[in-house]
N, C-alpha and C. Protein backbone atom coordinates (compact mmCIF):
# COMPACT_ATOMS: atom_id res chain seq x y z
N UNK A 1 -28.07 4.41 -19.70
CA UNK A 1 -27.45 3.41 -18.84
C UNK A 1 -26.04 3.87 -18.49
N UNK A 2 -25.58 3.82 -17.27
CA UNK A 2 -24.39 4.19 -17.33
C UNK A 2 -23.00 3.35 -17.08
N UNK A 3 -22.05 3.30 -17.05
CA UNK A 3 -20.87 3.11 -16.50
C UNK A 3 -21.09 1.79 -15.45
N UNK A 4 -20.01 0.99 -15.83
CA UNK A 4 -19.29 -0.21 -14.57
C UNK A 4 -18.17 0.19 -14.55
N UNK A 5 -17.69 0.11 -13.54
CA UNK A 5 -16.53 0.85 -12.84
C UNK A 5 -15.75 -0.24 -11.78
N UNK A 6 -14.76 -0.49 -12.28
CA UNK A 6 -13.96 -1.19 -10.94
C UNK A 6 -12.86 -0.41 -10.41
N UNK A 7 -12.36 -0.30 -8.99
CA UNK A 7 -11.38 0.68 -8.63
C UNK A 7 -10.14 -0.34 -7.91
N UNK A 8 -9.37 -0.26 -8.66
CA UNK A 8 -8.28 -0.72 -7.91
C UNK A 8 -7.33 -0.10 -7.40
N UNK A 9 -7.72 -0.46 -5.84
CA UNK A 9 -6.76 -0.09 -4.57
C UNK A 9 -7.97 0.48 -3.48
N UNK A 10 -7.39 0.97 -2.18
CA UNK A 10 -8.63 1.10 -1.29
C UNK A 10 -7.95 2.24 -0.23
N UNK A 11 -6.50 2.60 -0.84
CA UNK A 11 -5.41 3.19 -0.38
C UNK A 11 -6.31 4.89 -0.23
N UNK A 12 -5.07 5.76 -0.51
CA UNK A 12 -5.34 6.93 0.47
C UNK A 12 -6.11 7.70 -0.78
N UNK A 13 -5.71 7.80 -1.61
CA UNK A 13 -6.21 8.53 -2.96
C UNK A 13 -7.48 7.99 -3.32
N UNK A 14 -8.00 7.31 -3.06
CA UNK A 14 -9.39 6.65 -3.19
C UNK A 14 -10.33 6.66 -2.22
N UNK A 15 -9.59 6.57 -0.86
CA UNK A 15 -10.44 6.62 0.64
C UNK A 15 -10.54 7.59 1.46
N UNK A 16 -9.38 7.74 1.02
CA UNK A 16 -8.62 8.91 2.53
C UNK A 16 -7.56 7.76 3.08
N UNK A 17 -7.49 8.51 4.54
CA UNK A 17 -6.21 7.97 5.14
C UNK A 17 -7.35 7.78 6.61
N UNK A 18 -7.47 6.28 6.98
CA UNK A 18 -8.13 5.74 8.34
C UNK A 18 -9.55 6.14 8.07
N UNK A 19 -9.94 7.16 9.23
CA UNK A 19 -11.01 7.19 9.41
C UNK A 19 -11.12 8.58 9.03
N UNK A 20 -9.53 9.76 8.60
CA UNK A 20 -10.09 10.93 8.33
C UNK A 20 -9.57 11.44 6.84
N UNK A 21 -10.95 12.46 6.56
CA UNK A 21 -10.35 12.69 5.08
C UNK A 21 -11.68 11.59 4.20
N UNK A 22 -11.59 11.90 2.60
CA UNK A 22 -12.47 11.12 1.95
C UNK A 22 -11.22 10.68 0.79
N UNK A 23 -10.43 11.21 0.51
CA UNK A 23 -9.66 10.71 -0.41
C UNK A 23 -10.03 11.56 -1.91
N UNK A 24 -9.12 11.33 -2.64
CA UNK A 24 -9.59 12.03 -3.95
C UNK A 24 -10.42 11.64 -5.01
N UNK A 25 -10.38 10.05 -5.14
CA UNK A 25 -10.79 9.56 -6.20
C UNK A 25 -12.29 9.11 -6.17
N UNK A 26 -12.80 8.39 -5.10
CA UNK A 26 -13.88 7.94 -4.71
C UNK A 26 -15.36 9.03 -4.36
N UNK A 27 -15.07 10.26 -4.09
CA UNK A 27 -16.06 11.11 -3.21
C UNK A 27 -16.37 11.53 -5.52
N UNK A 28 -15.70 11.47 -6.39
CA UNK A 28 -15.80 12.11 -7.49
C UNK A 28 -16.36 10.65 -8.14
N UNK A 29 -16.50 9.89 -8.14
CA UNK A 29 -17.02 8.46 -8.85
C UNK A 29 -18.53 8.40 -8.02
N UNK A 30 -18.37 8.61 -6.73
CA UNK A 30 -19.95 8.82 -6.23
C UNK A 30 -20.79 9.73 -6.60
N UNK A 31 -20.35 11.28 -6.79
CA UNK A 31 -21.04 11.83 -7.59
C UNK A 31 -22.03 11.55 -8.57
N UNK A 32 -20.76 11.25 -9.47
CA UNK A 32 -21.39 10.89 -10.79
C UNK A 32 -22.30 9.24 -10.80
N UNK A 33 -22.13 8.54 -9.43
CA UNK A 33 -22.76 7.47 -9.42
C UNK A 33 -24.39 7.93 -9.05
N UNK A 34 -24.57 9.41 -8.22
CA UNK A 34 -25.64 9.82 -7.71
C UNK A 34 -26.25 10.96 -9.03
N UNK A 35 -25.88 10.77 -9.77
CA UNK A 35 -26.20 11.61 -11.24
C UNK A 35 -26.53 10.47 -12.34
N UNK A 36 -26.07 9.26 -11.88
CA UNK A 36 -26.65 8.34 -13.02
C UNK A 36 -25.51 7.69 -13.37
N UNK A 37 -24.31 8.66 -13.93
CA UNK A 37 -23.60 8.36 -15.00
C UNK A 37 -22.65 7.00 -14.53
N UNK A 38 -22.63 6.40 -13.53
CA UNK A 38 -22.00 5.36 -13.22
C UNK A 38 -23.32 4.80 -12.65
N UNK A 39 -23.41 3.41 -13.11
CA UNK A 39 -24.27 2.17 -12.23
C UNK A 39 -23.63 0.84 -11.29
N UNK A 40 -22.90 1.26 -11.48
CA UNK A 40 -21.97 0.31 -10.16
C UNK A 40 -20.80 0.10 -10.11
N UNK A 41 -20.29 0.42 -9.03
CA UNK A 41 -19.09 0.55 -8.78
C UNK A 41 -18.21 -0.68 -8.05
N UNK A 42 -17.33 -1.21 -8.07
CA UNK A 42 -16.43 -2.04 -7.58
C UNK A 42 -15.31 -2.33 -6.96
N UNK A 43 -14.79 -1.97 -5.63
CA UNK A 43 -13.72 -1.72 -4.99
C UNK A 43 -13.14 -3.20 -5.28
N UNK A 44 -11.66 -3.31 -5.77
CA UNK A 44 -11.13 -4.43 -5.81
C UNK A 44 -9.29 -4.11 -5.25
N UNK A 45 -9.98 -4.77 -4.28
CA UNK A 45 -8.50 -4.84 -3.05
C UNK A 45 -8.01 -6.78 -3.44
N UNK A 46 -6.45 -6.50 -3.55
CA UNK A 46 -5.73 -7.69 -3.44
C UNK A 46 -4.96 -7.63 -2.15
N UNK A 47 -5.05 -8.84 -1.69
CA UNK A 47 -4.43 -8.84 -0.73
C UNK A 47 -4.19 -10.28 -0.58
N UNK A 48 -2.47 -10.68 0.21
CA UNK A 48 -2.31 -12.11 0.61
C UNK A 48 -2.86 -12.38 1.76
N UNK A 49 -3.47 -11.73 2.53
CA UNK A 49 -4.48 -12.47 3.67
C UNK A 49 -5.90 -11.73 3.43
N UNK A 50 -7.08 -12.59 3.33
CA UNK A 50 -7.99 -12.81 3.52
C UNK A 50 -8.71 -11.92 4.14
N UNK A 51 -8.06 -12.00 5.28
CA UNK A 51 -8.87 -11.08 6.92
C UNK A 51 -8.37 -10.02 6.72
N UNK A 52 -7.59 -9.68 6.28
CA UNK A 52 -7.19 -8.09 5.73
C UNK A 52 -7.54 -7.55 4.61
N UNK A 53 -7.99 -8.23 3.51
CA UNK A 53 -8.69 -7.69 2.43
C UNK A 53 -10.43 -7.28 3.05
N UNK A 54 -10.94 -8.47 3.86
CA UNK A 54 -12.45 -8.44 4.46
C UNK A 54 -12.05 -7.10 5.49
N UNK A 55 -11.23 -6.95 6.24
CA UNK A 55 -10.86 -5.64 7.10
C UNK A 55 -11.32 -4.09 6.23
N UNK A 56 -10.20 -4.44 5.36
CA UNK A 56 -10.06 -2.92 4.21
C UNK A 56 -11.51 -2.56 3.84
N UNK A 57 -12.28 -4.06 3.50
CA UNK A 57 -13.31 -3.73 2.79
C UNK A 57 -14.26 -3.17 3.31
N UNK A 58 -14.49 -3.62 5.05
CA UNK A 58 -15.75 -3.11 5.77
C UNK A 58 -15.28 -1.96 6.36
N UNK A 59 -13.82 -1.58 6.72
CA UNK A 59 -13.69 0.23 6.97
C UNK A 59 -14.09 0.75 5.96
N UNK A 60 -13.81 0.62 4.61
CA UNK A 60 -14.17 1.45 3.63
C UNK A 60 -15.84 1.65 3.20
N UNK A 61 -16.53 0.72 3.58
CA UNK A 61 -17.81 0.44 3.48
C UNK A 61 -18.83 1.36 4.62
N UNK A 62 -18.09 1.18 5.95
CA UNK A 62 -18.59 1.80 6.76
C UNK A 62 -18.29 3.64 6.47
N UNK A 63 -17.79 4.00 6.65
CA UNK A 63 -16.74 5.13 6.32
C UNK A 63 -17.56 5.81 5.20
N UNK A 64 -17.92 5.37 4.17
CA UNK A 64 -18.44 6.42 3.09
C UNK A 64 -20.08 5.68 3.05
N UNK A 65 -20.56 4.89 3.65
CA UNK A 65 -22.10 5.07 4.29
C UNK A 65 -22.20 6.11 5.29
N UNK A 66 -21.49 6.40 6.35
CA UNK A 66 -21.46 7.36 6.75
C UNK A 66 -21.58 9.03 6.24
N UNK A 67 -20.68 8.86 5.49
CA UNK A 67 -20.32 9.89 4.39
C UNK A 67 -21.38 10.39 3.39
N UNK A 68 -22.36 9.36 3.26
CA UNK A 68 -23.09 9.35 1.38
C UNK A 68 -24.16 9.15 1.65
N UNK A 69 -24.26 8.08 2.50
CA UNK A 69 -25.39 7.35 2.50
C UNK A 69 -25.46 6.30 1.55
N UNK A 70 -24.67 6.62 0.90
CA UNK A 70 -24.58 4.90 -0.09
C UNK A 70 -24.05 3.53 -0.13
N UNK A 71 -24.77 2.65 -0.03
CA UNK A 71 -24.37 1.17 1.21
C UNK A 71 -24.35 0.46 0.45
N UNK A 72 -24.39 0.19 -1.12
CA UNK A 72 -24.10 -0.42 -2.01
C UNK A 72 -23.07 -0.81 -2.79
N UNK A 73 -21.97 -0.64 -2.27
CA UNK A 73 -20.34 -0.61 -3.08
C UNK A 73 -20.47 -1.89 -2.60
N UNK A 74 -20.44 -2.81 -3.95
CA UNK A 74 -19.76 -3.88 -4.02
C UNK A 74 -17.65 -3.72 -3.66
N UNK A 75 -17.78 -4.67 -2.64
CA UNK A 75 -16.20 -4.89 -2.74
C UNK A 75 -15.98 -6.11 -3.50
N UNK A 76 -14.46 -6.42 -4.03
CA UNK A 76 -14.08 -7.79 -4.40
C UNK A 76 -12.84 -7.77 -4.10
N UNK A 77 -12.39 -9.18 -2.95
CA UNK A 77 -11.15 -9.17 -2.85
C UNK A 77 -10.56 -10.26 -3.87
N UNK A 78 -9.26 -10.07 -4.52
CA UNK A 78 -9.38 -11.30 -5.60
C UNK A 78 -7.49 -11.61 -4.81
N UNK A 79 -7.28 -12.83 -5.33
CA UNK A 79 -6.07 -13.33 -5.27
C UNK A 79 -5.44 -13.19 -6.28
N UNK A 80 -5.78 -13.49 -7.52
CA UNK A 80 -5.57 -13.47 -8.76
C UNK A 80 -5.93 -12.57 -9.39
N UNK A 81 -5.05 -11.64 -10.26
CA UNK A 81 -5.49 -10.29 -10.99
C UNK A 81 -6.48 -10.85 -12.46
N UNK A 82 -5.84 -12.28 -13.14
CA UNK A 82 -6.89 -12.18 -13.86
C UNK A 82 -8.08 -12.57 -13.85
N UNK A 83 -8.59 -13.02 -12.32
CA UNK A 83 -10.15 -13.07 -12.02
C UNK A 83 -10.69 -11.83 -12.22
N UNK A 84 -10.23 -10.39 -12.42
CA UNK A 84 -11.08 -9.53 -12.49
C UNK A 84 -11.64 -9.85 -14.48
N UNK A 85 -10.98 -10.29 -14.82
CA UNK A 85 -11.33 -10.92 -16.35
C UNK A 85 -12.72 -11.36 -16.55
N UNK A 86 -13.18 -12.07 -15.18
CA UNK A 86 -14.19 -12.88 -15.39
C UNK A 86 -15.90 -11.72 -14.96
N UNK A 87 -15.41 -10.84 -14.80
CA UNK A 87 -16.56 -10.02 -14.16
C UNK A 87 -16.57 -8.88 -15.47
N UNK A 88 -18.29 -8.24 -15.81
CA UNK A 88 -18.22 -7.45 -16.73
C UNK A 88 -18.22 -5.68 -16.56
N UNK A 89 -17.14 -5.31 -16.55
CA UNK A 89 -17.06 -3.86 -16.08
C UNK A 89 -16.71 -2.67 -17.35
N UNK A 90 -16.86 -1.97 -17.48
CA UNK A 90 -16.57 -0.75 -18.49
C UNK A 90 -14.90 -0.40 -18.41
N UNK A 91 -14.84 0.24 -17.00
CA UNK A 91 -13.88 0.73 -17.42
C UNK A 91 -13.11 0.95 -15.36
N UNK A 92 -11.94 0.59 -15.30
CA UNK A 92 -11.15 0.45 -14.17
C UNK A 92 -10.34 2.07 -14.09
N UNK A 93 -10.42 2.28 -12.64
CA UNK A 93 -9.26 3.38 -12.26
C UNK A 93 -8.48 2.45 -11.30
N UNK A 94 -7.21 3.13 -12.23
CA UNK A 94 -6.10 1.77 -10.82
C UNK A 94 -5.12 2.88 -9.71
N UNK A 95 -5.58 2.58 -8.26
CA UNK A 95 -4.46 3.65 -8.33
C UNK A 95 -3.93 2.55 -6.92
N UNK A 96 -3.45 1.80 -6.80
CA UNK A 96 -2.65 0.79 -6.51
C UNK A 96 -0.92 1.68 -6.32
N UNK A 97 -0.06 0.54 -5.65
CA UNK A 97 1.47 0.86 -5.66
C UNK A 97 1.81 0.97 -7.39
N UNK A 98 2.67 2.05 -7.36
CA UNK A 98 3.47 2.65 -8.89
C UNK A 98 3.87 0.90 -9.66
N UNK A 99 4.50 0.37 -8.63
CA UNK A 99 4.66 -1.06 -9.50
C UNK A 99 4.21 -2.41 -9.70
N UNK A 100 2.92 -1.70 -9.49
CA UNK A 100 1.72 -2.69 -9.31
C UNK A 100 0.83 -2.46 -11.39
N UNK A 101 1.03 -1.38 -11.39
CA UNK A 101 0.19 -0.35 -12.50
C UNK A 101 0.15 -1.34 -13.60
N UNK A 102 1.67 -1.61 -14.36
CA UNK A 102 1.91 -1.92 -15.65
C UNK A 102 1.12 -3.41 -15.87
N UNK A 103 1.20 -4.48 -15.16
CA UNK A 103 0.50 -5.88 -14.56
C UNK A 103 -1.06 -5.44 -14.81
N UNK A 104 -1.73 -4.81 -13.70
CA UNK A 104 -2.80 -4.19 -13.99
C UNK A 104 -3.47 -3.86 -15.18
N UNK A 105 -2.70 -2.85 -15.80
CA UNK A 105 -3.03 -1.98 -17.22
C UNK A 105 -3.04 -3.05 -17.83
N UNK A 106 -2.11 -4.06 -18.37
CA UNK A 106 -2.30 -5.33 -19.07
C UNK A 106 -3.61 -6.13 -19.05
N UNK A 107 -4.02 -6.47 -17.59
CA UNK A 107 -5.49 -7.28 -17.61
C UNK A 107 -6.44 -6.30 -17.53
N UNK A 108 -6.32 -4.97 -17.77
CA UNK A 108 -7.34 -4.43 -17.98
C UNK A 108 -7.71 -4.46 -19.13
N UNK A 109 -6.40 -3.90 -20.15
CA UNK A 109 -6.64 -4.23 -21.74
C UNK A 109 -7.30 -5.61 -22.13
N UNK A 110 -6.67 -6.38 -21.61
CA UNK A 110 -7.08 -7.71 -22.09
C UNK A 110 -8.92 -7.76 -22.02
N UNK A 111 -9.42 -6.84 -20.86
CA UNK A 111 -10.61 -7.46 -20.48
C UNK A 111 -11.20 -6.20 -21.32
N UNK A 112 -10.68 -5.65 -22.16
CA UNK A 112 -11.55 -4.65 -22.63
C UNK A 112 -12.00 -3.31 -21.67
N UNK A 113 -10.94 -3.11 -20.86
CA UNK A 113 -11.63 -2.03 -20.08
C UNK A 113 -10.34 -1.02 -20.47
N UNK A 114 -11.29 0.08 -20.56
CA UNK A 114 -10.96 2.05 -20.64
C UNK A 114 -10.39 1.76 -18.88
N UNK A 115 -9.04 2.51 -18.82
CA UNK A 115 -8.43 2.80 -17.88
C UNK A 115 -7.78 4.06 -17.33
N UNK A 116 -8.07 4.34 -16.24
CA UNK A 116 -7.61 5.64 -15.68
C UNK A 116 -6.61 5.48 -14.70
N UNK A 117 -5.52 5.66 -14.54
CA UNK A 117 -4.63 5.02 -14.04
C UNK A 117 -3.71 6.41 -13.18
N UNK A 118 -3.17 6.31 -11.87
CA UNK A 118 -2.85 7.42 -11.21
C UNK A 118 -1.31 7.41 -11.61
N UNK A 119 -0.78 8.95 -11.72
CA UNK A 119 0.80 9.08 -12.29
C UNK A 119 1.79 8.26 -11.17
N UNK A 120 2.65 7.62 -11.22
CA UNK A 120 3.27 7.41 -12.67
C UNK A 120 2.24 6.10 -13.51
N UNK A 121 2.50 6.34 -14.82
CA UNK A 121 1.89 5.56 -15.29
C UNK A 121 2.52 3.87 -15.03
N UNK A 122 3.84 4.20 -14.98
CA UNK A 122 4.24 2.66 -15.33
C UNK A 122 5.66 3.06 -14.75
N UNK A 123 6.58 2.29 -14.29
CA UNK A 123 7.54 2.19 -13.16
C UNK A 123 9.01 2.52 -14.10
N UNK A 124 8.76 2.02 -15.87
CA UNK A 124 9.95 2.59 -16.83
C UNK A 124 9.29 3.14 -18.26
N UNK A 125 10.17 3.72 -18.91
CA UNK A 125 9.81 4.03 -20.50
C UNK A 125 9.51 3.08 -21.12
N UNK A 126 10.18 1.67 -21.09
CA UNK A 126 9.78 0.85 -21.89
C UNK A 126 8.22 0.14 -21.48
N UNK A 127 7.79 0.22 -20.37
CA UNK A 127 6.54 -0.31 -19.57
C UNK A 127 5.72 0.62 -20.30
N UNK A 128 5.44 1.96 -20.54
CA UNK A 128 4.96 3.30 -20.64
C UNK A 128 4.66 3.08 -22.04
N UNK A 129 5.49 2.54 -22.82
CA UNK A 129 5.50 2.61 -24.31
C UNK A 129 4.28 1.47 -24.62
N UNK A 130 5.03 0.32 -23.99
CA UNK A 130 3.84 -0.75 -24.38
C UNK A 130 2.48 -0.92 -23.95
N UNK A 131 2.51 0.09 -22.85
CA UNK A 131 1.16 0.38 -22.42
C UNK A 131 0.08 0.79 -23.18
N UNK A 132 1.07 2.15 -24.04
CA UNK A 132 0.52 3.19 -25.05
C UNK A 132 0.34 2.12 -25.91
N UNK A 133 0.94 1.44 -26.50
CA UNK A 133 1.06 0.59 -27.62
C UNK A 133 -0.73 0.14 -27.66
N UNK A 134 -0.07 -0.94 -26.38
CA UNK A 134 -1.30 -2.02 -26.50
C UNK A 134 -3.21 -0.92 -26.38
N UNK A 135 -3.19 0.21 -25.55
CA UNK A 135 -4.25 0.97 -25.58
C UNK A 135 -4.63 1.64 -26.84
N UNK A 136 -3.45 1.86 -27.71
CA UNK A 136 -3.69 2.54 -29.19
C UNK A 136 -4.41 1.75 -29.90
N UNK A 137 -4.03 0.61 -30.29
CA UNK A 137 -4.06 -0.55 -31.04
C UNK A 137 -5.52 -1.26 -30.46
N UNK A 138 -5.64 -1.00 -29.73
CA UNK A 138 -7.33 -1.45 -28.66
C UNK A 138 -8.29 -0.63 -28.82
N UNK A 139 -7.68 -0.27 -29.35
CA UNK A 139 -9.18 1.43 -29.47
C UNK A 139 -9.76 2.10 -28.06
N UNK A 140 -9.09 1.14 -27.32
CA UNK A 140 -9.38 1.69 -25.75
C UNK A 140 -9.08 3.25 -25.44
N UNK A 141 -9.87 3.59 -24.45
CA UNK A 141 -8.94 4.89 -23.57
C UNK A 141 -7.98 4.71 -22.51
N UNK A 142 -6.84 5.03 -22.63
CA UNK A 142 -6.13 4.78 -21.03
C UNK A 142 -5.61 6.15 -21.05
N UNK A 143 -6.06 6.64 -19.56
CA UNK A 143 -5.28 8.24 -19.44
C UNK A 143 -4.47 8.07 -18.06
N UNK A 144 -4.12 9.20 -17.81
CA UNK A 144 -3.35 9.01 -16.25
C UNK A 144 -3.96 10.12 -15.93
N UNK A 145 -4.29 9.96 -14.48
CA UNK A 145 -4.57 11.18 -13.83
C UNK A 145 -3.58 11.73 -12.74
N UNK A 146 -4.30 12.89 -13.00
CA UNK A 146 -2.67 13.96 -12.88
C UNK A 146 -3.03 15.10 -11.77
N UNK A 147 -3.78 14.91 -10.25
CA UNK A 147 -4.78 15.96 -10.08
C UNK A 147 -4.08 17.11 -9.74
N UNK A 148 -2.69 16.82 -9.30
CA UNK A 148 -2.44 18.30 -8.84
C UNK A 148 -1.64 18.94 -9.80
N UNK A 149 -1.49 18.87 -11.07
CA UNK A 149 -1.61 19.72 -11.95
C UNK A 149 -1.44 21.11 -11.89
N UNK A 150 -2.66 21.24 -12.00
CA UNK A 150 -2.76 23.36 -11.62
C UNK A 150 -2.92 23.81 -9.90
N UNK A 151 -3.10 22.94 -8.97
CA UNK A 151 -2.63 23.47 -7.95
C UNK A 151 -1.76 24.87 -7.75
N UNK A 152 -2.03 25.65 -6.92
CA UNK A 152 -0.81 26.82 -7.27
C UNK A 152 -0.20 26.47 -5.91
């Protein structure tokens, strides 16, 4: 059985940018969704209007059906970060605004989810620490991903 997966944000590192490009994060979660190892995935866009979260959701929908062929990505637009509490997922990649992260990482812990979270981790040292804290102490995983790394 594999993996629930929620992705927070719908931004460039996950999509691409408009209509060109696939983005980094998403074309590598489909993969492994077309190998098994993930069984459903969850785009979760916040947004204060409505018609712009339903916007984000059906470019992104259209866009990688195109792409995949896969027409099954649940979206969820939420108002409230801890409604994602109420849904049962494994494990969240957040790659949202830098000072969006630390808020996030919190209701992820809370909900029991392994988190993959894009650098920076958290907006100060002291955010960074308690992050580590609360993921140590949870037995959880939280990593940051780091892709360009070895780039030369």
């Amino acid at each position: 059985m594999g993996l629930k997966v929620c992705i927070f944000g719908c931004g460039v590192y996950v999509a691409g940018r408009y209509t060109d490009g696939v983005g980094t994060i998403l074309p590598c979660i489909l993969e492994l969704y077309t190998q098994g190892a993930i069984d459903e995935i969850a785009i979760v866009v916040k947004s204060n209007s409505q018609a712009k979260a339903v916007e984000t959701i059906n470019n992104f929908r259209s866009k990688y059906l195109l792409l995949t062929g896969v027409s099954n990505i649940p979206a969820i637009s939420i108002t409230n970060l801890e409604d994602i509490l109420l849904n049962e997922y494994d494990a969240a990649i957040i790659s949202t605004p830098d000072n969006t992260h630390f808020e996030i990482l919190k209701c992820c812990a809370s909900a029991g989810l392994h988190a993959l979270c894009v650098k920076p981790l958290c907006s100060s040292f002291q955010e960074v620490n308690e992050i580590a804290d609360i993921y140590a102490k949870s037995g959880l995983i939280g990593l940051v991903e780091f892709h360009k790394r070895f780039d030369k």
